[in-house]
C-alpha atoms as a PDB file:
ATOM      1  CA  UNK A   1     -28.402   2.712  29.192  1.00  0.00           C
ATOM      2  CA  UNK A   2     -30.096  -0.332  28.458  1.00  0.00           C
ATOM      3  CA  UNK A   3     -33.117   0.335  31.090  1.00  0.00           C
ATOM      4  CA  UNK A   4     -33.420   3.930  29.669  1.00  0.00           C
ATOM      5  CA  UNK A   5     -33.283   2.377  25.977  1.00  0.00           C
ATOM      6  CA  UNK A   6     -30.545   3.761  24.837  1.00  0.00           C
ATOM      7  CA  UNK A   7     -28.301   3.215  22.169  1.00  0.00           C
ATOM      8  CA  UNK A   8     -24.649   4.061  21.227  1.00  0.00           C
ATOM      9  CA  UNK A   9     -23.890   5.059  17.813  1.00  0.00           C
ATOM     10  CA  UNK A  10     -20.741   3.368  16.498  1.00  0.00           C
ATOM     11  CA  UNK A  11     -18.812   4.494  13.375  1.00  0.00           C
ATOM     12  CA  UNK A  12     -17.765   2.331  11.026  1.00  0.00           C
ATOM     13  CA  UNK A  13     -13.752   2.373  12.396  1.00  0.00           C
ATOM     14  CA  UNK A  14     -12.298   2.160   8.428  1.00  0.00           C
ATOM     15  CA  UNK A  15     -14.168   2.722   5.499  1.00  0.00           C
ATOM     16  CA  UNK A  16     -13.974   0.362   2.777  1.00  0.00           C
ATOM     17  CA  UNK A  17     -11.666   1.569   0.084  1.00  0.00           C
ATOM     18  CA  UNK A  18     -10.669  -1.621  -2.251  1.00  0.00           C
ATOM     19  CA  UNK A  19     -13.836  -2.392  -4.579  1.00  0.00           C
ATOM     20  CA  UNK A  20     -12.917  -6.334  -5.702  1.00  0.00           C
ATOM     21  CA  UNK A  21     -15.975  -6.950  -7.405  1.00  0.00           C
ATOM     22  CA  UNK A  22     -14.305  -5.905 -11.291  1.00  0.00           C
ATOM     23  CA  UNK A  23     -13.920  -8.045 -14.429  1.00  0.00           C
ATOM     24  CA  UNK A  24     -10.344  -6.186 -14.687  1.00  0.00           C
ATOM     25  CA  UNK A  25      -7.569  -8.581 -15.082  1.00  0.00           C
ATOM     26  CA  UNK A  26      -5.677  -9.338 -11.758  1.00  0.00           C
ATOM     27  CA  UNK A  27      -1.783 -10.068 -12.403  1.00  0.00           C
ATOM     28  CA  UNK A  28      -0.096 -13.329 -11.077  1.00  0.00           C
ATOM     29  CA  UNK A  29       1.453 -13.505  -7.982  1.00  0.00           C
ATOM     30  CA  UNK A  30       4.757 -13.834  -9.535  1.00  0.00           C
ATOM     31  CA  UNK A  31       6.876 -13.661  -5.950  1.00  0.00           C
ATOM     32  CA  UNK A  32       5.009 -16.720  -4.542  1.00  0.00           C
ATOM     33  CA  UNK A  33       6.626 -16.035  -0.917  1.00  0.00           C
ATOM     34  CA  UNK A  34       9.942 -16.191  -2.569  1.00  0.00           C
ATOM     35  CA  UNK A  35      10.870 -13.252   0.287  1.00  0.00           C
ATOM     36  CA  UNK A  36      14.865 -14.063  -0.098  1.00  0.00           C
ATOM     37  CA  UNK A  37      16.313 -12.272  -2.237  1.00  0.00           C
ATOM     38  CA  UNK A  38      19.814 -11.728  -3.491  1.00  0.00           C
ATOM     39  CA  UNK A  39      21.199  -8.451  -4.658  1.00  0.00           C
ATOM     40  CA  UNK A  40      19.310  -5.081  -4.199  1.00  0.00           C
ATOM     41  CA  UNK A  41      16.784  -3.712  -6.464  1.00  0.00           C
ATOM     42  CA  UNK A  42      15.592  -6.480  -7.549  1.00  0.00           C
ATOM     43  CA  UNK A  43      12.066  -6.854  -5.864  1.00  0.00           C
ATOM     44  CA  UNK A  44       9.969  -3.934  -4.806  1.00  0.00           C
ATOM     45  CA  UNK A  45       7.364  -4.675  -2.591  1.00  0.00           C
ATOM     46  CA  UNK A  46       4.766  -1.911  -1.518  1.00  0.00           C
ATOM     47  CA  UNK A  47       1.296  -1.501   1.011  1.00  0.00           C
ATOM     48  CA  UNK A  48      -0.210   1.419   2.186  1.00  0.00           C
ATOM     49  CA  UNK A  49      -1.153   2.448   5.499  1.00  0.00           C
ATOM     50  CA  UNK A  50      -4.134   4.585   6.899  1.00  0.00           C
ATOM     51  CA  UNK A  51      -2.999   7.425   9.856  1.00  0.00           C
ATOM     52  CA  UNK A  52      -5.610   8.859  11.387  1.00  0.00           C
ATOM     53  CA  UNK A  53      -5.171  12.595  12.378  1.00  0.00           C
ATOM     54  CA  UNK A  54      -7.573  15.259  13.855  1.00  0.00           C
ATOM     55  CA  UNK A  55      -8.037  16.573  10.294  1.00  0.00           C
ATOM     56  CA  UNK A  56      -9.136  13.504   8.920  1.00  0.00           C
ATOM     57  CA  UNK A  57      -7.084   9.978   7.162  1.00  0.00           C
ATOM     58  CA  UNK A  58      -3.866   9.945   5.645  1.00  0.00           C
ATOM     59  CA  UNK A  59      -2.608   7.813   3.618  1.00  0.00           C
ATOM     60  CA  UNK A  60       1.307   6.923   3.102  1.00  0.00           C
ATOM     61  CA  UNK A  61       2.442   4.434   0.220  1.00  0.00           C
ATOM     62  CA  UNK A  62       5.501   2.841   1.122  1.00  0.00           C
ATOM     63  CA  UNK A  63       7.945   0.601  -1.691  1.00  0.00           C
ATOM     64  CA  UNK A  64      10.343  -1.463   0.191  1.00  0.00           C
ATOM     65  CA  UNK A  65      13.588  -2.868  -1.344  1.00  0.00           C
ATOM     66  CA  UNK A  66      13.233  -6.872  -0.568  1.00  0.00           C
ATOM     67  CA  UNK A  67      16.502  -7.198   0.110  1.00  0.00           C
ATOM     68  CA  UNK A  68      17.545  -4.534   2.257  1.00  0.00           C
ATOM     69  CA  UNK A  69      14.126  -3.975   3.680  1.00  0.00           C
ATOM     70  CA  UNK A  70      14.961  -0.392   3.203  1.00  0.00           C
ATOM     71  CA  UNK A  71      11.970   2.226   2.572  1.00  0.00           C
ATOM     72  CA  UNK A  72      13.030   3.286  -0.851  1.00  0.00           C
ATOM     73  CA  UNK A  73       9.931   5.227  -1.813  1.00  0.00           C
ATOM     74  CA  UNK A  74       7.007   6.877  -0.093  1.00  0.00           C
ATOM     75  CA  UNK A  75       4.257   9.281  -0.762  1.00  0.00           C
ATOM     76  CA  UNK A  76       1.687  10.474   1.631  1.00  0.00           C
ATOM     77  CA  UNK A  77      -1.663  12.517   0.796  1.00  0.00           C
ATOM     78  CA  UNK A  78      -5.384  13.036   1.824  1.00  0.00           C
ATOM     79  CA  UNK A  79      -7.447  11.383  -0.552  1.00  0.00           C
ATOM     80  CA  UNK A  80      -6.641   7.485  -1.663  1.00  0.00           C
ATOM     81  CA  UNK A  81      -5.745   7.865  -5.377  1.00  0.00           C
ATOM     82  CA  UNK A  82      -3.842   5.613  -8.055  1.00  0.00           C
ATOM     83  CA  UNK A  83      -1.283   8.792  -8.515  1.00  0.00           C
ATOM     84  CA  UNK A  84      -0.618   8.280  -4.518  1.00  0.00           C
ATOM     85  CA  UNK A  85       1.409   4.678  -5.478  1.00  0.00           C
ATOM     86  CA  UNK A  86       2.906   5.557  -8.386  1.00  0.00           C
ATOM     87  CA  UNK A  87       4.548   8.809  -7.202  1.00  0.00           C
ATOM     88  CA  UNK A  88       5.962   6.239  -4.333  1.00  0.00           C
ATOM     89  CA  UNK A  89       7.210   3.691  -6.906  1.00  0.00           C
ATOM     90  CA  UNK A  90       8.592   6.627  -8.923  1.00  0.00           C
ATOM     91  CA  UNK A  91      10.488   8.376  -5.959  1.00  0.00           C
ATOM     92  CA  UNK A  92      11.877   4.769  -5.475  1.00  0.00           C
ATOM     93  CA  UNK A  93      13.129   4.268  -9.356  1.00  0.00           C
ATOM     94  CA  UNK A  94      14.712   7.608  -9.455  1.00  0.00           C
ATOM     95  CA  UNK A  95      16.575   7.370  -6.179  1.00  0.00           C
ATOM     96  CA  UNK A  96      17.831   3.760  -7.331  1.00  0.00           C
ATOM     97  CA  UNK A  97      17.523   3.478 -11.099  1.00  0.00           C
ATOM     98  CA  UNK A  98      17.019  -0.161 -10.695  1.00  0.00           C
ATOM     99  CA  UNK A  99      17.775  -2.492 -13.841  1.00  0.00           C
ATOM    100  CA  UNK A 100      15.204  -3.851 -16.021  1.00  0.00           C
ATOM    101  CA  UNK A 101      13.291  -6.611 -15.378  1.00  0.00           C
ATOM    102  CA  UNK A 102      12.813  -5.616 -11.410  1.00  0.00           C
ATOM    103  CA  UNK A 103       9.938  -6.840  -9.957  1.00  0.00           C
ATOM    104  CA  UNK A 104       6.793  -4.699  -8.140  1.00  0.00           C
ATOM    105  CA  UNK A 105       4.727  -6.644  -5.772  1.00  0.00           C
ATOM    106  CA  UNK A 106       1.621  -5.209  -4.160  1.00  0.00           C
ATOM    107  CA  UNK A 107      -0.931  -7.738  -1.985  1.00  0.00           C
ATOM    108  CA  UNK A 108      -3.757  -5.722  -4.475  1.00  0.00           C
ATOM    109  CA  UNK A 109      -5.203  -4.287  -1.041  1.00  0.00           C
ATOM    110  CA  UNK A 110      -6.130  -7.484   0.169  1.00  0.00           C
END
């Protein structure tokens, strides 16, 4: 290729989808690694993942209970939207009407 002068084109392999640069407020990291945790339903701790298909990305929001590591919540869908987390962390709350003061932890798509 290279004697002919020839060049691949590469795709980018994910595209960006977190935009950082904000003045929004950012929340405190109130677990600070504190991963043990006592009774269920007490932390929540979510991430999404990318799946590539033939017809395109997918994207599947997950909310884990921290102290079962149990899936508690998910919700999967084309496009990347806000609505795509909270229907996860609502599936979770109504399955396990959790108590108040439970804690939601997110990395913030870091």
């Amino acid at each position: 290729m290279r004697e002919a002068d020839l060049v691949c084109k590469t795709k980018q392999k994910f595209k960006t989808t977190v935009n950082s640069k904000h003045d929004l407020p950012i929340s405190p990291n109130q677990l600070d690694r504190q991963f043990n945790v006592h009774q269920p339903d007490q932390v929540y701790v979510g991430d999404i993942t990318y799946i590539h298909t033939q017809e395109g990305w997918l994207y599947l929001a997950v909310v884990i209970d921290l102290y079962s590591r149990q899936v508690v919540g998910w919700s999967m869908a084309g496009p990347m939207r806000t609505k795509l987390v909270n229907d996860a962390l609502l599936m979770a709350i109504w399955k396990r009407k959790p108590a108040k003061g439970l804690l939601w932890h997110s990395d913030r798509g870091s």
